[in-house]
Protein backbone atom coordinates (compact mmCIF):
# COMPACT_ATOMS: atom_id res chain seq x y z
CA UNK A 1 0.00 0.00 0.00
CA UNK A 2 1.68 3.46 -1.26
CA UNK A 3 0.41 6.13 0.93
CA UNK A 4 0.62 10.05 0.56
CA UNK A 5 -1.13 12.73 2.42
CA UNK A 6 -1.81 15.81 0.28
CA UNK A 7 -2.68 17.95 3.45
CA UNK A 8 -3.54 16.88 7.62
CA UNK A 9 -0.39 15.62 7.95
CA UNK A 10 1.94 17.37 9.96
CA UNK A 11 -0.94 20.19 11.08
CA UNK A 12 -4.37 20.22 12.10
CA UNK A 13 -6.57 20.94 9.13
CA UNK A 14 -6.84 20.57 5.56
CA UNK A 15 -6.66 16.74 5.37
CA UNK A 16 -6.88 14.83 2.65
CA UNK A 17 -5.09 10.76 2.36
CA UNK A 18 -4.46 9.52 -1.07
CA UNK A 19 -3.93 5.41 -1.13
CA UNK A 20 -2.79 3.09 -3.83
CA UNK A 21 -3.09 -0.78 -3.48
CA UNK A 22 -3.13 -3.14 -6.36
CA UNK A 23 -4.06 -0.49 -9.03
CA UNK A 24 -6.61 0.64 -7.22
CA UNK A 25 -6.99 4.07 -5.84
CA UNK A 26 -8.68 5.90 -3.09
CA UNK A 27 -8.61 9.36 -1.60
CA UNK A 28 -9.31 9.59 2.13
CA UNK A 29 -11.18 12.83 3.15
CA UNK A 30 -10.25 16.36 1.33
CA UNK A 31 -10.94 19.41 3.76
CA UNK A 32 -10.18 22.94 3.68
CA UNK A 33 -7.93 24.85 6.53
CA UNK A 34 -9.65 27.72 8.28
CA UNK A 35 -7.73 30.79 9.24
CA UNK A 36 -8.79 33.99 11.49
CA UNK A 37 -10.17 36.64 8.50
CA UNK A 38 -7.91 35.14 5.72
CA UNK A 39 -9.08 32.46 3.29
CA UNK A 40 -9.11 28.47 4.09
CA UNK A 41 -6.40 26.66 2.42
CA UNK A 42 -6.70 23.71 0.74
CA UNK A 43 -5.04 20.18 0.40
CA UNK A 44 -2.25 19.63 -2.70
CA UNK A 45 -4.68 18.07 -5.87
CA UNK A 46 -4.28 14.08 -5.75
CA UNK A 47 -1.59 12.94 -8.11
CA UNK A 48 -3.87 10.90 -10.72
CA UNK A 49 -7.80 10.83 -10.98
CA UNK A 50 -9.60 10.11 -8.13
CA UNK A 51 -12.53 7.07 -8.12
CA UNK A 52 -13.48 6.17 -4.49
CA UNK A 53 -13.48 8.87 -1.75
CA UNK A 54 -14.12 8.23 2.35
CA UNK A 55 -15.37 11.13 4.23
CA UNK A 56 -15.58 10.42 7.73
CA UNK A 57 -17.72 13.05 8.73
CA UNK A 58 -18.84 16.59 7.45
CA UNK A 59 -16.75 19.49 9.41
CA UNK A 60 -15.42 21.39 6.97
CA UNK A 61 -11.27 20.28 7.97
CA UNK A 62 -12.40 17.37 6.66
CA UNK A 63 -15.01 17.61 3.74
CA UNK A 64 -14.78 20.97 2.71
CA UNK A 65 -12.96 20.44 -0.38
CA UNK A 66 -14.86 17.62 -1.58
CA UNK A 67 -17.28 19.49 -4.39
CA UNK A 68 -14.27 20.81 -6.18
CA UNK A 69 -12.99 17.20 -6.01
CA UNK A 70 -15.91 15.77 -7.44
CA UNK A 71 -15.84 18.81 -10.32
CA UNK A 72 -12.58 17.42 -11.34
CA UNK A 73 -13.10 13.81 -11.10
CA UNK A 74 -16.35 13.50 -12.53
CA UNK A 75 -16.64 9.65 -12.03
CA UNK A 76 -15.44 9.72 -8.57
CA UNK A 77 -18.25 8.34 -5.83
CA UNK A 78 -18.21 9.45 -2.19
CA UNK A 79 -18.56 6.98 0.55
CA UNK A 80 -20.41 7.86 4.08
CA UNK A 81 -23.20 7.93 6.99
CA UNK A 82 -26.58 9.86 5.43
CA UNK A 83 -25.94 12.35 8.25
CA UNK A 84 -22.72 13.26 7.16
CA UNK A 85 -24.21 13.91 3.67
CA UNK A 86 -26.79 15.89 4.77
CA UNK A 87 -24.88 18.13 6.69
CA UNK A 88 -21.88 18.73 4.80
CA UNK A 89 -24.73 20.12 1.77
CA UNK A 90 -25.11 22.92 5.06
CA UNK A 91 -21.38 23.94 5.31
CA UNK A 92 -20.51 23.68 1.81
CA UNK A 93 -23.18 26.26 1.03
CA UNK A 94 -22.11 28.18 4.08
CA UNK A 95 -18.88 28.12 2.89
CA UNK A 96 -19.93 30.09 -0.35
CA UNK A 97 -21.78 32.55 1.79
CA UNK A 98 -18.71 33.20 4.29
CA UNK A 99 -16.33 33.43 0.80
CA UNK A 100 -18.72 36.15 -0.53
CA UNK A 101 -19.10 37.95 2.51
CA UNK A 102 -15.33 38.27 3.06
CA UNK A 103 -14.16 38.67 0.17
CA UNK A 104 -12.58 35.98 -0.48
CA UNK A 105 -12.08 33.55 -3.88
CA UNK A 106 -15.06 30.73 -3.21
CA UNK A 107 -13.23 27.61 -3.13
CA UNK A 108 -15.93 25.73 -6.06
CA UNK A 109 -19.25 26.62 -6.75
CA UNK A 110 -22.90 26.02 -6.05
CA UNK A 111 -22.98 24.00 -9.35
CA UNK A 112 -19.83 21.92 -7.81
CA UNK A 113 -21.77 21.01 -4.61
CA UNK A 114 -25.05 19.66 -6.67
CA UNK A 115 -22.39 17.19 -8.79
CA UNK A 116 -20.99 16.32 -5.04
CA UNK A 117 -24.52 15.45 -3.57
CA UNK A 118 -25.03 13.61 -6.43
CA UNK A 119 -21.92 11.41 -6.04
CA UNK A 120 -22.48 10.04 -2.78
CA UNK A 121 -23.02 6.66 -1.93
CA UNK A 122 -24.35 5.95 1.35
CA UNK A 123 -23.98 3.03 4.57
CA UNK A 124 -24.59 3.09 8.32
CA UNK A 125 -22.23 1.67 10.83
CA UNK A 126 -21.69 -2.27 10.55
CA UNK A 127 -22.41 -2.35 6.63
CA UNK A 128 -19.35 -3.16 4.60
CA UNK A 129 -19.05 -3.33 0.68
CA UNK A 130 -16.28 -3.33 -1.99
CA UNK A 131 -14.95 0.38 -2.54
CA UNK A 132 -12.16 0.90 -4.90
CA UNK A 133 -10.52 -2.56 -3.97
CA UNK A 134 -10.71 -2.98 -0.94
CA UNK A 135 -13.70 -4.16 1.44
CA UNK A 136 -14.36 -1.42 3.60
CA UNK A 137 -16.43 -1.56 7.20
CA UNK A 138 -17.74 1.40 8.83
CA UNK A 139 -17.54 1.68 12.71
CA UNK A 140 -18.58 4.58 15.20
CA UNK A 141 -16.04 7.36 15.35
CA UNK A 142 -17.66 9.45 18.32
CA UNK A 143 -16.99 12.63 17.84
CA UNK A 144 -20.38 14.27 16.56
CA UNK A 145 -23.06 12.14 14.83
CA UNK A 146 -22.69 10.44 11.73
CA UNK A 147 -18.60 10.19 12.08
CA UNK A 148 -17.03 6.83 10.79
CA UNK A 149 -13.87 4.70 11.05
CA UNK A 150 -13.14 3.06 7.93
CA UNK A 151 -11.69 -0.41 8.12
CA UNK A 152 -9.96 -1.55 4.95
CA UNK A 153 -9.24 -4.90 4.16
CA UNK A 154 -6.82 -5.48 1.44
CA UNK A 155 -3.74 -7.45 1.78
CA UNK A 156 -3.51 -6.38 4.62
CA UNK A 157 -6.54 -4.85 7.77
CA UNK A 158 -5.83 -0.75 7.83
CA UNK A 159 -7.77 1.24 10.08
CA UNK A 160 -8.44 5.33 9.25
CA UNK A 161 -9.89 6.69 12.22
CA UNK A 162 -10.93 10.58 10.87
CA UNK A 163 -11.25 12.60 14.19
CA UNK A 164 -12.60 9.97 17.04
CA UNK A 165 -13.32 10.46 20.86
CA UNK A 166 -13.55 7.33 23.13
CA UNK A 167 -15.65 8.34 25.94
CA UNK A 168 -19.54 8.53 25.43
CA UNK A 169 -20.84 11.54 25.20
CA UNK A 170 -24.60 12.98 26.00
CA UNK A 171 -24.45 12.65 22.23
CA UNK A 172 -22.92 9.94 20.78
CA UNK A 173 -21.22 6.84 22.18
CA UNK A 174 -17.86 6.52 21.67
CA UNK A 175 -15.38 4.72 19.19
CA UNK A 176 -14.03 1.34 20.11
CA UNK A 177 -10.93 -0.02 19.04
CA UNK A 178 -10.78 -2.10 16.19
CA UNK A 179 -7.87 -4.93 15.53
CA UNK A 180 -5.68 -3.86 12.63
CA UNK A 181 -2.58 -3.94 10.71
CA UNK A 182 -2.02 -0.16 9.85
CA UNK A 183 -3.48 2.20 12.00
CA UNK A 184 -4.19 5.79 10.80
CA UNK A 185 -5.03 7.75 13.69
CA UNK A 186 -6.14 11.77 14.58
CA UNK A 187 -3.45 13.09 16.96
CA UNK A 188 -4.73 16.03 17.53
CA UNK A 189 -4.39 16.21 21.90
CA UNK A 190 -1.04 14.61 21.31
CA UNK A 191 0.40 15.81 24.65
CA UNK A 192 -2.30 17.36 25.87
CA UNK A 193 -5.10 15.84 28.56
CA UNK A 194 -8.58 16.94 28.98
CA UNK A 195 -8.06 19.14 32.51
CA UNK A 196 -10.94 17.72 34.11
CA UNK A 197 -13.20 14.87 33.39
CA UNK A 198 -16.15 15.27 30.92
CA UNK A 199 -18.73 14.87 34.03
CA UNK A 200 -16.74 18.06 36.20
CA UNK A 201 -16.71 20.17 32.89
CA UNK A 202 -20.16 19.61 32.61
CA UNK A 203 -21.14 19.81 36.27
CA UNK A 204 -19.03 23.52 36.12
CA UNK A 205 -20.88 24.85 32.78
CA UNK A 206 -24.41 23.94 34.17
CA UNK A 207 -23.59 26.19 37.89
CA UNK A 208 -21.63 28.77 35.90
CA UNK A 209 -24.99 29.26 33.79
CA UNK A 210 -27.26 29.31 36.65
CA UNK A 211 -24.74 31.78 38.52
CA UNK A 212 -25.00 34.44 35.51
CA UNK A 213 -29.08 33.65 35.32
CA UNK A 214 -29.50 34.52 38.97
CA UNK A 215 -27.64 37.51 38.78
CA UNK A 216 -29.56 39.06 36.53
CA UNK A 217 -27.40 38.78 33.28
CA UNK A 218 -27.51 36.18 30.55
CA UNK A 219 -25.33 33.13 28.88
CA UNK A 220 -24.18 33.63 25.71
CA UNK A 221 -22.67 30.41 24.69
CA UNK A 222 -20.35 30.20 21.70
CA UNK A 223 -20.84 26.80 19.60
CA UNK A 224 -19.50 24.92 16.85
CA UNK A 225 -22.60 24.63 14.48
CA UNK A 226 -21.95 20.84 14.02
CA UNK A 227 -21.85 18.45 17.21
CA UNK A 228 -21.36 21.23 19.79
CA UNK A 229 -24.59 23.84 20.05
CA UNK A 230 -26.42 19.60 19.93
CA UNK A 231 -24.26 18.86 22.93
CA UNK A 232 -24.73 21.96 24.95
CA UNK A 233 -28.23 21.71 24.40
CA UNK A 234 -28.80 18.17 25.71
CA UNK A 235 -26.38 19.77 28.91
CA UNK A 236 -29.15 22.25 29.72
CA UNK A 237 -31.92 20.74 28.80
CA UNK A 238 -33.99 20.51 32.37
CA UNK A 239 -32.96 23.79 32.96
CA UNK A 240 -36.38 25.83 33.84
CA UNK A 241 -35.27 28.42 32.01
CA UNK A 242 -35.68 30.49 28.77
CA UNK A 243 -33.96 29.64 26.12
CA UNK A 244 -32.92 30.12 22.52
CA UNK A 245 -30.54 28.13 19.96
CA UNK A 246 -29.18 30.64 16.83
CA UNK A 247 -26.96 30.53 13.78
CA UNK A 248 -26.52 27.40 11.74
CA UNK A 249 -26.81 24.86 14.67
CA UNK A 250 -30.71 25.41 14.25
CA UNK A 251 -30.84 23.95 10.75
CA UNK A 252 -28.54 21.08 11.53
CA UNK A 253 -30.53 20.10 14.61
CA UNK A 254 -33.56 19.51 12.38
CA UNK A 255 -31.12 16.95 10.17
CA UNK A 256 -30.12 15.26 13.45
CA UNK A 257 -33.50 14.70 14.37
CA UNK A 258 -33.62 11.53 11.24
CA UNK A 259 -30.97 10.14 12.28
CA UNK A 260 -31.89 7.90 14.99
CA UNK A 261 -29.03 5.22 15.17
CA UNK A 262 -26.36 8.47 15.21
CA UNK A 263 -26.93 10.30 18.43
CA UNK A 264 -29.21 9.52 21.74
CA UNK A 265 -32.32 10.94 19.96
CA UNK A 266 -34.78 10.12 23.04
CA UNK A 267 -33.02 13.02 24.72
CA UNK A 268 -32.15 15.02 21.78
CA UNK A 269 -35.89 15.60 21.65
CA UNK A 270 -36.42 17.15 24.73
CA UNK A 271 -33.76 19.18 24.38
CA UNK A 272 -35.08 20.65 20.77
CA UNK A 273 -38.51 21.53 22.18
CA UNK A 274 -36.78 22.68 25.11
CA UNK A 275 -34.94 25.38 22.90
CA UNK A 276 -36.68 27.90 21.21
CA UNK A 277 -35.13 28.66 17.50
CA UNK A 278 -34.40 32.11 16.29
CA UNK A 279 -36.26 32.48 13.12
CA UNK A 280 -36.57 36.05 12.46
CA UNK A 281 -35.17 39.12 13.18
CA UNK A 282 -38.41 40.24 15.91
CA UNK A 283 -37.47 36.66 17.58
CA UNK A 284 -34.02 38.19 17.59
CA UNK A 285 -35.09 41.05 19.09
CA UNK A 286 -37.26 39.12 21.59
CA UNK A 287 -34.35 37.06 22.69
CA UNK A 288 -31.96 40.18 23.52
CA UNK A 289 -34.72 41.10 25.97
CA UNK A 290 -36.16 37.79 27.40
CA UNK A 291 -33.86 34.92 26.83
CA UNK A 292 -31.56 33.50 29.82
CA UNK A 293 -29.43 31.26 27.67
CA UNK A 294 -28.34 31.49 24.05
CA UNK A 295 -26.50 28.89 22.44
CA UNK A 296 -25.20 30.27 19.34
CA UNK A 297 -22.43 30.00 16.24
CA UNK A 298 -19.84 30.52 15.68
CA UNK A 299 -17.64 28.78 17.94
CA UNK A 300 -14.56 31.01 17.52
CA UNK A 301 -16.46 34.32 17.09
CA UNK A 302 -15.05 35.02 14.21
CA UNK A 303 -18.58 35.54 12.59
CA UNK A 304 -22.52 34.16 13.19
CA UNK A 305 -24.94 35.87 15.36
CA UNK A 306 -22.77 35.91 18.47
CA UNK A 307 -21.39 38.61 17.55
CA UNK A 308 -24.46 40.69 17.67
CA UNK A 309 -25.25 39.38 20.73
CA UNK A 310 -22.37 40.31 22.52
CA UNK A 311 -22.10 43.97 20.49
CA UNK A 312 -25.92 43.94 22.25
CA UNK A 313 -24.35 42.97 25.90
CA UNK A 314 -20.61 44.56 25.95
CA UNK A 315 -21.25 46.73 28.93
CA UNK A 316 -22.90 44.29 30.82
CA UNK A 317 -20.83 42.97 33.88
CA UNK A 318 -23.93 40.53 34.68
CA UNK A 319 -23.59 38.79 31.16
CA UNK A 320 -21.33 35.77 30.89
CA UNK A 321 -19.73 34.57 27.47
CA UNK A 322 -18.89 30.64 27.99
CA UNK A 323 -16.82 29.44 25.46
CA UNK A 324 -16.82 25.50 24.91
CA UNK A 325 -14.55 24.97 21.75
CA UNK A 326 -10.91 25.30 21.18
CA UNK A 327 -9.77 28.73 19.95
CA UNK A 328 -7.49 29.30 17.21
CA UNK A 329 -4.83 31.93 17.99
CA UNK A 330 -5.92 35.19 16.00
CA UNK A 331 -9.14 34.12 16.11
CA UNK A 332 -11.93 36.00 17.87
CA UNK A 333 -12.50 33.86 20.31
CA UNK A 334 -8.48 34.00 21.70
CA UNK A 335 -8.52 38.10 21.23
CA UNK A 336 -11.84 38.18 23.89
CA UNK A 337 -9.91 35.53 26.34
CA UNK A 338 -6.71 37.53 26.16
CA UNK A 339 -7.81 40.92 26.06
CA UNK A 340 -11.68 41.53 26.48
CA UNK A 341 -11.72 43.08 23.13
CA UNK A 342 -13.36 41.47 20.10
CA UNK A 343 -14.34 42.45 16.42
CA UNK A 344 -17.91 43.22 15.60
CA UNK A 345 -19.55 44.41 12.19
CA UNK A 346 -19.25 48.31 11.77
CA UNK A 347 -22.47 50.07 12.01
CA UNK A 348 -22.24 50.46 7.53
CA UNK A 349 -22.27 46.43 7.42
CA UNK A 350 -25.32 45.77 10.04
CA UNK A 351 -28.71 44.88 8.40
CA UNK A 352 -27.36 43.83 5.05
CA UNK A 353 -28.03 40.31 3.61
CA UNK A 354 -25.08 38.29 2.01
CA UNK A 355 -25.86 39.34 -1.95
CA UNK A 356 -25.72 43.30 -0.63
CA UNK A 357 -22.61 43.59 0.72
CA UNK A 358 -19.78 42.54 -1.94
CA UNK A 359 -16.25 42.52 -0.71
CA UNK A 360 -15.32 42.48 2.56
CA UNK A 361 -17.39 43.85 5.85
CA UNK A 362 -16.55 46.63 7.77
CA UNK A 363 -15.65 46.07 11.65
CA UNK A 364 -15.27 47.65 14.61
CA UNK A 365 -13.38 46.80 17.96
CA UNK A 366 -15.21 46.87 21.31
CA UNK A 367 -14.11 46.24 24.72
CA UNK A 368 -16.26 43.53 26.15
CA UNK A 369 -17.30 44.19 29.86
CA UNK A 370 -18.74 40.67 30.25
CA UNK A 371 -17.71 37.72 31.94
CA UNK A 372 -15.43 35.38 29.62
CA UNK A 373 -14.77 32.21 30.80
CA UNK A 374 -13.49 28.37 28.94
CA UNK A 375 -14.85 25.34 29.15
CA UNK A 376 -13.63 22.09 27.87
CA UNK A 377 -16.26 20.06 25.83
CA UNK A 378 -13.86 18.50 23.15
CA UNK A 379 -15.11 16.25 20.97
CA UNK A 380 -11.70 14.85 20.28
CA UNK A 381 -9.50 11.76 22.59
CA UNK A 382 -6.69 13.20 24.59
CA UNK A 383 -3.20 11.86 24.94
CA UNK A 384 -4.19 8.96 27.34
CA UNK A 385 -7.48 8.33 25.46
CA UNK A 386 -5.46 7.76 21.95
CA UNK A 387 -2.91 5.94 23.54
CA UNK A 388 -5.86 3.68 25.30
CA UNK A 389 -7.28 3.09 21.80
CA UNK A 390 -4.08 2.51 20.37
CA UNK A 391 -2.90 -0.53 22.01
CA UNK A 392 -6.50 -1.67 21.67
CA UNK A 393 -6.12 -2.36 18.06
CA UNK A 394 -3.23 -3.83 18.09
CA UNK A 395 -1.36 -2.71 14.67
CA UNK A 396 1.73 -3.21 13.57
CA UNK A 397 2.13 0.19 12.47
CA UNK A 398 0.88 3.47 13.69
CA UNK A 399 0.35 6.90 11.72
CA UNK A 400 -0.16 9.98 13.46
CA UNK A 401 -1.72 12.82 11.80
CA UNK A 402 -4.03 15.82 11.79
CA UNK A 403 -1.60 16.93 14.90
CA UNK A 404 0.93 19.67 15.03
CA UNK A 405 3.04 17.94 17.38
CA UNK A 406 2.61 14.05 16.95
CA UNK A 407 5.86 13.39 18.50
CA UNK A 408 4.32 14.04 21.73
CA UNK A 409 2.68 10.93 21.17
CA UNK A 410 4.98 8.97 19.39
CA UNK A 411 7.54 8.61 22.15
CA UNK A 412 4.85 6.95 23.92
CA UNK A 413 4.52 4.63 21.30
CA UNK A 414 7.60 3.59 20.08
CA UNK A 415 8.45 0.75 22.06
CA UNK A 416 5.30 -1.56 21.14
CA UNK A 417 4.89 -0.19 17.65
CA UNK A 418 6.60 0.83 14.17
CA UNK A 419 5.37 5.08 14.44
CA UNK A 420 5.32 7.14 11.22
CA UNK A 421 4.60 10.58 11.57
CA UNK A 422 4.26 11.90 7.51
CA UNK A 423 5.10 14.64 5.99
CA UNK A 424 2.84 16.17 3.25
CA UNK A 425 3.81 15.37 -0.06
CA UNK A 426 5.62 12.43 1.00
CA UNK A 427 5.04 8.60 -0.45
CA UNK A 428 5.26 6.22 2.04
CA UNK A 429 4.89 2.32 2.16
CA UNK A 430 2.94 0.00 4.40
């Protein structure tokens, strides 16, 4: 098996695994790489024509370069979960908007996402079938709903994990290992433990948000569209309280809701007609004066409705901002934690829909008078996790990527295994 990663490698973001065996080819997600108010970059192009693709679920790291894939390789299919296809259709199109809105080149077109959608070839967890060669076996991932591990058996059993947590989530259950030859595995925490258990993160959000609600201000609670505003929700859901969900996590909590065998659903009910969705811009309005919670994108606060929100609440001591997602440095999100200050949309840019404003928005810096305080709620394993999961599958080889520091984790491997940490660009052998 020749093996070369055209982006994911080395870094978080941007991944993309191309894989020859026997003739056969197959490329391995193909994601875009976000940065703070600068374009997402994307993978190197695969070095032939593409036939079979795995995507192992739809944040955009991971799928967001797949329409412009399946432009250029008109014959290639798409393997995943339906949930994953349904949602990815969300944050390709809200990729477009974003690139229009900033100003940036759009990374393929709306006619590029219809030829993706129509590409896709779809399985559930436990279903295996022939795909470009190899049989291939899809297993939980954790992570958010819908996410897969692909299991390829070839000539030899390889394992691609895609981003995976271990623990069981009020989500999702968690991934469990699977015995393998070649194990490709996220490395993302490489180094890093979760500070506290999931249970005392929770447990700590939950009193935080009461704290803020009895004091007469309100949560505003940054989320990741995909997987997080769900799991926040679910985390406040008996709450006798009034509250609102915003920004894209609205729309993909209605696809969640047909998915059943992906996420504890039972629960996930209460929890959407616990939540009141903004619709319009009176609702809006309505929940600036009456809500007590507001779970809304983005996650880094580097654009969505949060950013209203908090423009609404800046001099308000009372009012909390509880971040639950990893912040990139430059982003937002980082600027708020390390200096109370954040960027907002200039009074020229407010009130103008995506197809009015062409180039990029005007801002304005405030200083934020709020609360600001982190909370872990990854979705990804930490160090001790991987390594648990690691020596339950047993492989003869291990390869660490989507980490900027895999080494962390590979000197924890290397007695028991054969560790390959690629570079991207570079053709290895297994």
């Amino acid at each position: 098996m020749k093996v070369q990663f055209l982006g994911g490698a080395e870094e978080v973001g941007k991944i993309g695994a191309y894989i020859e065996e026997s003739g056969a080819n197959i490329l391995i997600e193909y994601g875009l790489k976000l940065r703070p108010k600068e374009a997402p970059v994307p993978p190197e192009p695969p070095p032939h024509m593409v036939d079979h693709v795995l995507l192992t679920h739809s944040h955009l790291d991971h799928s967001g370069m797949i329409p412009w894939l399946c432009r250029e390789n008109r014959d290639a299919k798409v393997l995943s979960t339906e949930s994953t296809y349904e949602v990815s259709q969300l944050i390709w199109q809200d990729t477009l908007k974003i690139a229009d809105m900033e100003g940036h080149h759009r990374p393929f077109e709306p006619e590029d996402i219809r030829i993706a959608m129509s590409s896709f070839v779809l399985k559930d967890f436990g279903q295996s079938l022939d795909w470009g060669g190899f049989e291939v076996k899809l297993h939980r991932a954790g992570h958010i709903p819908g996410a897969t591990m692909y299991e390829l058996n070839g000539n030899k059993t390889s394992l691609f994990t895609g981003d995976l947590h271990t623990i069981s989530t009020r989500l999702v259950r968690g991934a469990i290992p699977v015995k393998c030859d070649n194990l490709f595995i996220e490395a993302t925490y490489a180094g890093r433990n979760h500070e506290n258990t999931r249970l005392k993160e929770e447990y700590r959000l939950i009193q935080k948000v009461k704290e803020v609600v009895e004091r007469g201000g309100k949560a505003i609670i940054p989320c990741f569209a995909v997987g997080r505003t769900q799991e926040v929700m679910l985390l406040l859901k008996d709450l006798k309280l009034n509250m609102w969900v915003d920004g894209m996590g609205k729309h993909v909590n209605r696809i969640y809701l047909d998915f059943p065998e992906h996420l504890n659903l039972k629960d996930f009910k209460r929890a959407f007609n616990r939540f009141q969705a903004v619709r319009t811009s009176s609702d809006r309005r309505r929940v600036k004066r009456d809500a007590d919670i507001i779970v809304t994108t983005g996650g880094m606060l580097d654009g969505g409705p949060v950013l209203e929100y908090i423009d609404a609440f800046q001099n308000d001591p009372d009012t909390a901002i509880l971040m639950t997602g990893y912040q990139v440095p430059e982003s937002n999100g980082q600027m708020l934690k390390d200096k109370h200050e954040i960027e907002v949309l200039a009074d020229s840019s407010r009130g103008r829909s995506p197809e009015e404003i062409l180039g990029p928005v005007e801002t304005k810096r405030i200083k934020v008078k709020c609360e600001v305080e982190q909370f872990d709620l990854s979705a990804h394993a930490d160090h001790e996790q991987l390594l648990k999961f690691i020596k339950g599958c047993k492989p003869q080889n291990v390869v660490l990527m989507h980490s900027d520091q895999p080494q962390m984790l590979a000197k924890d491997l290397e007695k028991d295994f054969n560790v390959i940490m690629p570079k991207t660009g570079q053709v290895f052998e297994l």
